[in-house]
N, C-alpha and C. Protein backbone atom coordinates (compact mmCIF):
# COMPACT_ATOMS: atom_id res chain seq x y z
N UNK A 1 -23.75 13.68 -11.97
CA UNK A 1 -24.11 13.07 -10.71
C UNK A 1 -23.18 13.63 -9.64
N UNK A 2 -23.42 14.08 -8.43
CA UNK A 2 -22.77 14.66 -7.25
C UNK A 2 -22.96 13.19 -6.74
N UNK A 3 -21.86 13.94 -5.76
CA UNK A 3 -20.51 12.77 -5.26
C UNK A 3 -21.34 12.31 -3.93
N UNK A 4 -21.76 11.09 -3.60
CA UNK A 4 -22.54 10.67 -2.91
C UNK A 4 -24.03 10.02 -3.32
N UNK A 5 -24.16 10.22 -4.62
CA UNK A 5 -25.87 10.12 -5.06
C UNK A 5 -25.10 8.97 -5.91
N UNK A 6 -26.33 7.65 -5.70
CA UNK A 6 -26.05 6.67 -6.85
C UNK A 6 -26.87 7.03 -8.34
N UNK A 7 -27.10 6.37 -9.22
CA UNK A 7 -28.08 6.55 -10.25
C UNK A 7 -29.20 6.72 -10.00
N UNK A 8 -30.06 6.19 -8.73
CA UNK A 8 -31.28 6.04 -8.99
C UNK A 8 -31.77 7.71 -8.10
N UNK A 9 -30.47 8.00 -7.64
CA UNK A 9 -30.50 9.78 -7.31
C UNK A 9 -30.95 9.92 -5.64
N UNK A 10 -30.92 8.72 -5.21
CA UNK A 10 -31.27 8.16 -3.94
C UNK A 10 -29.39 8.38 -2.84
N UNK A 11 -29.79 9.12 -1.87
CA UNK A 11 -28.30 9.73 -1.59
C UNK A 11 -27.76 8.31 -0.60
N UNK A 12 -26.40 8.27 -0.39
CA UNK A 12 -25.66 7.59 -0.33
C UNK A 12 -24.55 8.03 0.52
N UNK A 13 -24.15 7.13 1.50
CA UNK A 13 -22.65 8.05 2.01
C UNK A 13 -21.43 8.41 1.31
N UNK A 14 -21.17 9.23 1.38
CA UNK A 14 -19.93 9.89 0.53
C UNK A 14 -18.80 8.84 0.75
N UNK A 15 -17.77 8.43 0.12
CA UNK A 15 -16.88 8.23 1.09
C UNK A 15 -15.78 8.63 1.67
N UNK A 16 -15.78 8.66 2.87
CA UNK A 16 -14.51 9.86 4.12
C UNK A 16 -13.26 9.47 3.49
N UNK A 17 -12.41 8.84 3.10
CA UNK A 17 -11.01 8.89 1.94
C UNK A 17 -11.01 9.15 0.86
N UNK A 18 -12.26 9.63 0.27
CA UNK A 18 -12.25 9.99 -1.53
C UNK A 18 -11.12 11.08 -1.31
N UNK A 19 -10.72 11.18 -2.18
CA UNK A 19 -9.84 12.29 -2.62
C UNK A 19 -10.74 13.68 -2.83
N UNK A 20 -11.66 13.84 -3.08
CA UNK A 20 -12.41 14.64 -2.95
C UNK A 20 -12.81 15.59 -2.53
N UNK A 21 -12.79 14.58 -1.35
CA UNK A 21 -13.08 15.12 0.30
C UNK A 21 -11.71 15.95 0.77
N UNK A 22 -10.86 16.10 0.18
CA UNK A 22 -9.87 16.24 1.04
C UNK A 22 -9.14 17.45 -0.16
N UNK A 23 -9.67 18.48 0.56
CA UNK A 23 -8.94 19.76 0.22
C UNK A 23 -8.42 21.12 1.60
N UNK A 24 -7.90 22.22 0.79
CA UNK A 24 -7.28 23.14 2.22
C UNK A 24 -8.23 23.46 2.83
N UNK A 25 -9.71 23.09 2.98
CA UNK A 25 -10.57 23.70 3.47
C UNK A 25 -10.89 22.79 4.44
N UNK A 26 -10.33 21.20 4.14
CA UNK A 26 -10.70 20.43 4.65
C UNK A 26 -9.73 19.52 4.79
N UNK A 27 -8.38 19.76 5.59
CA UNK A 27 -7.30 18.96 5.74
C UNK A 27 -7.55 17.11 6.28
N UNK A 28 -7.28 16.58 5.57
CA UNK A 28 -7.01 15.32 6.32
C UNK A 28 -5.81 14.46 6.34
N UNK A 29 -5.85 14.06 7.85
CA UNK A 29 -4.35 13.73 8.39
C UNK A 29 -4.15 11.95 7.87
N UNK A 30 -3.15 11.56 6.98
CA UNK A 30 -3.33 10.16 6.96
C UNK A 30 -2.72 9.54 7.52
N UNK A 31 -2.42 7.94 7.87
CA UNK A 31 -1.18 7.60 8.36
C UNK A 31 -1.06 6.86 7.55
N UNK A 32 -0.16 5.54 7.74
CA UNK A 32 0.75 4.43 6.75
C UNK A 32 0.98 3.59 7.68
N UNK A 33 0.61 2.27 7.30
CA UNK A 33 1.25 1.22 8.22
C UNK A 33 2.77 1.01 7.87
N UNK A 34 3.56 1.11 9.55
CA UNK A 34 4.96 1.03 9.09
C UNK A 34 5.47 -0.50 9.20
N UNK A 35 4.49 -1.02 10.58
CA UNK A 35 4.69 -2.93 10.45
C UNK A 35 3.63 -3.46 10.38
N UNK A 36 3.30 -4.76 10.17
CA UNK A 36 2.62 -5.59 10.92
C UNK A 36 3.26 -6.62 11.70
N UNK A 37 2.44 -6.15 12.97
CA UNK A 37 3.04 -7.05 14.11
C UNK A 37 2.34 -8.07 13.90
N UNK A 38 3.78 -9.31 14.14
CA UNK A 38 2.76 -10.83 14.78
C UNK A 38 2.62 -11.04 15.85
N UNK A 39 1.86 -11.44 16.90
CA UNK A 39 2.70 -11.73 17.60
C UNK A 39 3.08 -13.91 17.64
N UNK A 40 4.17 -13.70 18.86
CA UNK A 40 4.37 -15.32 18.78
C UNK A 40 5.08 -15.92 20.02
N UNK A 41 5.40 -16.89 20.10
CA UNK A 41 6.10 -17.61 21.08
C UNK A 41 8.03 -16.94 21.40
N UNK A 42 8.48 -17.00 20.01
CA UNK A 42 9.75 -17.08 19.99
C UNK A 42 9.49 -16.11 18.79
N UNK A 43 9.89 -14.43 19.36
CA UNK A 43 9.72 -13.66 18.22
C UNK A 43 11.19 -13.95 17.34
N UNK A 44 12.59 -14.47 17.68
CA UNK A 44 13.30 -14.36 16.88
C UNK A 44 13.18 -15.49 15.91
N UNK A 45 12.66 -16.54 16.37
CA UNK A 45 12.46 -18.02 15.80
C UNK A 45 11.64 -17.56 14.59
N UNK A 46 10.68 -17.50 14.68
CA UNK A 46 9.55 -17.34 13.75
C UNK A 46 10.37 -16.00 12.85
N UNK A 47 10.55 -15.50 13.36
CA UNK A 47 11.42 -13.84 12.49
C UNK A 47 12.21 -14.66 11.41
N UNK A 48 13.10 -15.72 11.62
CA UNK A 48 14.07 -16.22 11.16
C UNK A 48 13.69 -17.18 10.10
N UNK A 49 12.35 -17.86 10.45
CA UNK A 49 11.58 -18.98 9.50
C UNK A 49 10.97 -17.53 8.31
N UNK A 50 10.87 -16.56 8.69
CA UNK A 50 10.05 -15.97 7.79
C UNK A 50 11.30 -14.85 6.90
N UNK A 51 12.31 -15.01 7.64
CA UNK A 51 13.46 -14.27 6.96
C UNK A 51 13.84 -15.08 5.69
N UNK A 52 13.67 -16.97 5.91
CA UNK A 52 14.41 -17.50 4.84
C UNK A 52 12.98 -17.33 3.90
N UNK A 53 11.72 -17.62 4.57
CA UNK A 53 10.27 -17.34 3.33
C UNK A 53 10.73 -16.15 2.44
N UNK A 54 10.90 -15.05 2.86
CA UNK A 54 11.03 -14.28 1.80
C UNK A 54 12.34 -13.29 1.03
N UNK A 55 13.37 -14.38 2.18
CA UNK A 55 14.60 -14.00 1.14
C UNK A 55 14.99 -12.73 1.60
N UNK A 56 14.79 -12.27 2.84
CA UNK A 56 14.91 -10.47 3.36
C UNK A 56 15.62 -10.89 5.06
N UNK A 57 16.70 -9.93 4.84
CA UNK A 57 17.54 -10.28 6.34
C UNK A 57 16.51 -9.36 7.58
N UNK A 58 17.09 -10.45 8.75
CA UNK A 58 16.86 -9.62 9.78
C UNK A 58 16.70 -8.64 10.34
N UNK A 59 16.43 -7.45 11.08
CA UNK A 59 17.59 -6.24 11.62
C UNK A 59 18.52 -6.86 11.77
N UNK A 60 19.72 -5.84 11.84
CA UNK A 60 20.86 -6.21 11.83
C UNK A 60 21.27 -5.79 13.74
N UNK A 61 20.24 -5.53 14.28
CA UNK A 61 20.54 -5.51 15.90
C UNK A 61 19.82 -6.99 16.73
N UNK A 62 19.10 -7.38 15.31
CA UNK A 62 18.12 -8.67 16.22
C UNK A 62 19.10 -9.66 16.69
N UNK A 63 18.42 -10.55 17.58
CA UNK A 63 19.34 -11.84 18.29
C UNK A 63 18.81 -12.74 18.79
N UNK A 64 18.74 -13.92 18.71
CA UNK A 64 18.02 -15.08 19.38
C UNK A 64 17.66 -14.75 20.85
N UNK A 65 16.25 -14.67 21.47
CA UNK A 65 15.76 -14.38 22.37
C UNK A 65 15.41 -13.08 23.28
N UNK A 66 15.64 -12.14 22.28
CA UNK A 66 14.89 -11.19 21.49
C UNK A 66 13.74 -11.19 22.02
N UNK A 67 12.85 -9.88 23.07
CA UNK A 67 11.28 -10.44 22.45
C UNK A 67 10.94 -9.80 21.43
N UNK A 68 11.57 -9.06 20.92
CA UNK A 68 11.31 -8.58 19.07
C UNK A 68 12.54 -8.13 17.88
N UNK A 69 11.64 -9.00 16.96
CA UNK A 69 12.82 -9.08 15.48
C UNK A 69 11.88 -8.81 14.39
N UNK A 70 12.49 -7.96 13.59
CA UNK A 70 11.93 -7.13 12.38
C UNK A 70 12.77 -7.91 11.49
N UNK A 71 11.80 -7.56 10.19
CA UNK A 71 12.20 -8.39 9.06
C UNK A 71 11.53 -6.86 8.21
N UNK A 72 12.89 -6.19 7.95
CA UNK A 72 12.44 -4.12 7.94
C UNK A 72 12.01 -4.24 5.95
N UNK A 73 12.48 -4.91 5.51
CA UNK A 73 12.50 -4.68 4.35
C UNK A 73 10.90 -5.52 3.63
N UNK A 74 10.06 -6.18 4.48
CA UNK A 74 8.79 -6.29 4.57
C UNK A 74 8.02 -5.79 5.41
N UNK A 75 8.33 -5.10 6.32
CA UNK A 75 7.79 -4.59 7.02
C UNK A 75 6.83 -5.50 8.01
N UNK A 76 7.58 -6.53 8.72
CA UNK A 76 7.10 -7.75 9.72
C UNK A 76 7.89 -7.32 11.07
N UNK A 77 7.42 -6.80 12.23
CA UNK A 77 7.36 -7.43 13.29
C UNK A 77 6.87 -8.66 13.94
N UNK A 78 7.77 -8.97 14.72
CA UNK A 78 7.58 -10.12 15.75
C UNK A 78 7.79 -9.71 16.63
N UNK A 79 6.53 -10.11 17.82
CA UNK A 79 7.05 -10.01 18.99
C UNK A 79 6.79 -11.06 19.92
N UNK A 80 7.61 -11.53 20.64
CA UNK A 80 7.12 -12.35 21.84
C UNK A 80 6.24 -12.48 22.87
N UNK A 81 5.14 -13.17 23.11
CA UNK A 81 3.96 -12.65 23.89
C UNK A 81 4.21 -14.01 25.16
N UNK A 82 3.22 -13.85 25.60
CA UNK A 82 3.17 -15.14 26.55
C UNK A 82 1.73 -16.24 26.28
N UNK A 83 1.32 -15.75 25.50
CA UNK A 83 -0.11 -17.08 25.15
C UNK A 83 0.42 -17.36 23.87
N UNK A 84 0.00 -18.31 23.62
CA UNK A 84 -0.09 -19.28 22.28
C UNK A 84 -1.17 -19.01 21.36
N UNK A 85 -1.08 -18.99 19.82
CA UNK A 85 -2.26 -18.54 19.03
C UNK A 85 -3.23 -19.77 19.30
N UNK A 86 -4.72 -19.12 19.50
CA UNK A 86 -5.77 -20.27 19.91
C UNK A 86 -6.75 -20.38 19.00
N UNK A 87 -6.80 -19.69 18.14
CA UNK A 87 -7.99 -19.07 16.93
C UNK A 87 -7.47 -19.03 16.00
N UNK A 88 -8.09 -19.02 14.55
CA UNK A 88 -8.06 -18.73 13.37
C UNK A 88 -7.49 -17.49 13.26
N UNK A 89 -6.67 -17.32 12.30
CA UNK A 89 -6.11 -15.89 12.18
C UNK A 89 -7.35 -14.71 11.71
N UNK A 90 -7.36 -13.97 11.88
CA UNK A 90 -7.98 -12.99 11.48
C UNK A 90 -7.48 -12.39 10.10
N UNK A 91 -5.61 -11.65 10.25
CA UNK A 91 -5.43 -11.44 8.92
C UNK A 91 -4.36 -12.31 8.42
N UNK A 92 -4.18 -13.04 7.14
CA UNK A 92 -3.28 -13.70 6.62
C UNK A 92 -2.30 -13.10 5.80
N UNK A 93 -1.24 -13.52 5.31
CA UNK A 93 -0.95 -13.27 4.37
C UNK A 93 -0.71 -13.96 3.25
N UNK A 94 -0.67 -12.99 1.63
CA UNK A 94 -0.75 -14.08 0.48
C UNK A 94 0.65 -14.01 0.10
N UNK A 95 0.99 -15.17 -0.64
CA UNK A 95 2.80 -14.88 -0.58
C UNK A 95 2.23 -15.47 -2.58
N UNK A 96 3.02 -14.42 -3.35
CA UNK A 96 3.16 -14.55 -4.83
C UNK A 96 4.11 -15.37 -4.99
N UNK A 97 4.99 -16.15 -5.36
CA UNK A 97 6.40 -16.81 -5.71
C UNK A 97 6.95 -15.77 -6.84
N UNK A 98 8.26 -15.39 -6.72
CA UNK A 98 9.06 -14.50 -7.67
C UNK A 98 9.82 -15.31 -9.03
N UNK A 99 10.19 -16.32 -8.04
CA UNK A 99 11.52 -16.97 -9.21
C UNK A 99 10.69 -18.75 -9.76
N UNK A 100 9.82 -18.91 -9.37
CA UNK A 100 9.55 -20.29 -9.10
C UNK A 100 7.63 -20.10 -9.24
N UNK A 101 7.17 -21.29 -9.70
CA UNK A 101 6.21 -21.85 -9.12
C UNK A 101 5.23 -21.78 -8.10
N UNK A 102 3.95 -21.94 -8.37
CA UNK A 102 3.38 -21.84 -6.80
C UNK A 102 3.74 -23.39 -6.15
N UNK A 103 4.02 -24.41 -6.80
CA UNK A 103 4.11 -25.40 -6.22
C UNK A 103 5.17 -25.65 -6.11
N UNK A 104 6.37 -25.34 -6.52
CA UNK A 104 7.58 -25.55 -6.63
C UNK A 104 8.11 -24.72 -4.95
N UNK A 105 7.06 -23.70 -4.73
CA UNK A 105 7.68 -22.57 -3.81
C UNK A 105 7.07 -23.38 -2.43
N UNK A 106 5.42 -23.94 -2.63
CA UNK A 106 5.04 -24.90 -1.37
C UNK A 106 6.54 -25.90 -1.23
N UNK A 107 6.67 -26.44 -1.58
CA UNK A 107 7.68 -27.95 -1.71
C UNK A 107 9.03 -27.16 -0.64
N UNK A 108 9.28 -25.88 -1.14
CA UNK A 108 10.39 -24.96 -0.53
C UNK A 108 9.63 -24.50 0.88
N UNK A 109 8.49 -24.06 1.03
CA UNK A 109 7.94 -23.60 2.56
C UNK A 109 7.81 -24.70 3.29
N UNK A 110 7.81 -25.97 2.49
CA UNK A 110 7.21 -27.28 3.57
C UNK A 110 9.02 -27.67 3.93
N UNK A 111 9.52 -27.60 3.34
CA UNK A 111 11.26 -27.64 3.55
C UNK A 111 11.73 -26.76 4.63
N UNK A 112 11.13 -25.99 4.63
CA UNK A 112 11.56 -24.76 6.01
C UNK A 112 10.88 -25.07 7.23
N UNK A 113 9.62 -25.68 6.71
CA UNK A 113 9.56 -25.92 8.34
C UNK A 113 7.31 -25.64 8.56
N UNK A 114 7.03 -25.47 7.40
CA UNK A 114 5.73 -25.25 7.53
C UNK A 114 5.15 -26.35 7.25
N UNK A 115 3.30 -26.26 7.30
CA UNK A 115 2.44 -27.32 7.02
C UNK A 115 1.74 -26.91 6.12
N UNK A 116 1.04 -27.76 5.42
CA UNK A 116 0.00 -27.89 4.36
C UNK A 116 -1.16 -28.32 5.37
N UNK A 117 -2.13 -27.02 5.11
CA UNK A 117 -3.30 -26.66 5.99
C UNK A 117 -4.86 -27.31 5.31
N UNK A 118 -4.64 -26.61 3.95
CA UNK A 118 -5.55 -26.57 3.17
C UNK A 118 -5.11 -26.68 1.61
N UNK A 119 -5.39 -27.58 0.60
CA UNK A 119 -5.02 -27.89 -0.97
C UNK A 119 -5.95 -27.07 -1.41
N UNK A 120 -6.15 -26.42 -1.90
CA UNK A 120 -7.03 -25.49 -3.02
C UNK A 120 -6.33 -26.05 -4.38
N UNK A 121 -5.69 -26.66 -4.80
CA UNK A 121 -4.72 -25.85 -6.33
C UNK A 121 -5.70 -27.49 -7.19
N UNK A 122 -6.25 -26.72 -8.00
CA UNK A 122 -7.34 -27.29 -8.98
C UNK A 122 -5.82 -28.17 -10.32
N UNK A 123 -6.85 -28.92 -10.89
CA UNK A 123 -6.16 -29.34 -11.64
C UNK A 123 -6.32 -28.92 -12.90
N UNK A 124 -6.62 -27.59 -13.32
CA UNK A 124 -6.58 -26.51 -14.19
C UNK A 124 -5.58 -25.86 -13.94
N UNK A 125 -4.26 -26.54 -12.68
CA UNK A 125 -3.49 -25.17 -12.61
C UNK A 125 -4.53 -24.05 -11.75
N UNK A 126 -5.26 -23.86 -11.29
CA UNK A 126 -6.07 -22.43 -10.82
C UNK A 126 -5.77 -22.79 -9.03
N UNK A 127 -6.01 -22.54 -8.37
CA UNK A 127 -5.92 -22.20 -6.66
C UNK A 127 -5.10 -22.29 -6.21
N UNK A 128 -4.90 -22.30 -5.31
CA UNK A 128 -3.89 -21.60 -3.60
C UNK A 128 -3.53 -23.08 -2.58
N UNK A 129 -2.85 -22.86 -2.26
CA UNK A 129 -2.45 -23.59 -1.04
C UNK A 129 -2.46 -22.79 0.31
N UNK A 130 -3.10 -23.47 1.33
CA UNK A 130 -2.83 -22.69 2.47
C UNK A 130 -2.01 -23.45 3.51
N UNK A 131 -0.89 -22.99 4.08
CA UNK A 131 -0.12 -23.54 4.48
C UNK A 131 0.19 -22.38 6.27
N UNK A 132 0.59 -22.84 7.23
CA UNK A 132 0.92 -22.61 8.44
C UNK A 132 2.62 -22.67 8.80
N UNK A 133 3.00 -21.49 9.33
CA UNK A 133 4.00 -21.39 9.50
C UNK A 133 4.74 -22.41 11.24
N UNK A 134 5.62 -22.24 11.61
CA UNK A 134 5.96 -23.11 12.56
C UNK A 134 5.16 -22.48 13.48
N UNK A 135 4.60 -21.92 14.14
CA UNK A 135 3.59 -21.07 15.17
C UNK A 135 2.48 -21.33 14.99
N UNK A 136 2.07 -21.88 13.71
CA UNK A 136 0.43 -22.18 13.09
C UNK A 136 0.02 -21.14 12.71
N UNK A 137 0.47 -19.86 12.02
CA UNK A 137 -0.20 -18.63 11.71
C UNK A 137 -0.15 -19.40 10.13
N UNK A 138 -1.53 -18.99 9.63
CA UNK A 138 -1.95 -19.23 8.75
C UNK A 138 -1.31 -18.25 7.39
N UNK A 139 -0.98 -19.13 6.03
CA UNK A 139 -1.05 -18.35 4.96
C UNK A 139 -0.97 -18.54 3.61
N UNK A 140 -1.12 -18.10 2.65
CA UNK A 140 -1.71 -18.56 1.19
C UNK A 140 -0.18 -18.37 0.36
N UNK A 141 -0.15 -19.84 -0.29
CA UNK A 141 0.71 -19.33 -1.74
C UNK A 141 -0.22 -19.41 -2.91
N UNK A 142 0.04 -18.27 -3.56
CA UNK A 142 -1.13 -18.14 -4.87
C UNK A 142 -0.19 -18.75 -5.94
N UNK A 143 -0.20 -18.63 -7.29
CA UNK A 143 0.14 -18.59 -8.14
C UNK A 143 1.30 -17.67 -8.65
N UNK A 144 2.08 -18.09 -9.09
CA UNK A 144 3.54 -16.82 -9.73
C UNK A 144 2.64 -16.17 -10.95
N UNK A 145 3.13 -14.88 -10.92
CA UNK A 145 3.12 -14.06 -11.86
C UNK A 145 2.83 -14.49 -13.43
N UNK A 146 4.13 -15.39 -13.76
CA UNK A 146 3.78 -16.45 -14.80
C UNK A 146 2.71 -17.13 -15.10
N UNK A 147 2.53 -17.97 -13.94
CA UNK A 147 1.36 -18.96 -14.02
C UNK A 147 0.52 -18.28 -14.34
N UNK A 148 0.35 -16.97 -14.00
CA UNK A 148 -1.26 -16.35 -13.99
C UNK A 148 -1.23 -15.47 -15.65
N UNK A 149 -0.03 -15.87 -16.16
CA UNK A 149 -0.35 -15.33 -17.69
C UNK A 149 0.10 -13.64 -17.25
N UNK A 150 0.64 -13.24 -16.58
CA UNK A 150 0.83 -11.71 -16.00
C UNK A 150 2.41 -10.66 -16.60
């Protein structure tokens, strides 16, 4: 089967990142995300709630009132904007727990300073919690590694 045709031999778009596609005849340039920006009210505030979430220091040039603080070793910008989030997030993030529990690690995010948005977590042990950081940006604790038998 050539690269683009499904089974039924009916053609199909190739797809433009196959590896495939991409030889000296046919250079392609990639990039890499180096942050994701949030943005927020108080980029050092929120920088700092999310420094103790995942246990990763600051820059070491950041400073309270700041309109931007990196958290380099996840690769999180913050920056300070002037509107307030008014909508549903678009992208979230899922946070795994390393040393702990998925529920043991909620009990620790609601201690820092977040909310319990949404209960997913079944009483099989199976789902997520979605929880909001002090800004209201939305985000998921799944299950540890453990829990999931991994």
């Amino acid at each position: 089967m050539k690269e683009g045709r499904a089974l039924t031999g009916v053609r199909r778009p190739a797809n433009p990142l196959s590896p495939a596609l991409t030889t000296h005849d046919n250079p392609r340039m990639t990039s890499k995300i180096r942050h994701m920006t949030i943005d927020s009210a108080d980029a050092y505030g929120l920088a700092s709630f999310w420094s103790r979430v995942l246990g990763a220091p600051l820059h070491e040039d950041d400073r309270p009132g700041d309109p931007e603080a990196l958290i380099e070793a996840a690769g999180l910008l913050f920056v300070t904007v002037p509107e307030r989030k008014s909508v549903k997030n678009r992208v979230h993030l899922d946070l795994q727990p390393q040393d702990r529990t998925r529920d043991e690690e909620v009990e620790r995010l609601l201690a820092l300073g977040a909310t319990l948005v949404d209960d997913q977590r079944r009483a099989d042990g199976t789902g997520w919690a979605v929880l909001a950081d002090p800004e209201g940006n939305e985000f998921c604790v799944e299950r540890s590694a453990g829990e999931r038998g991994e």
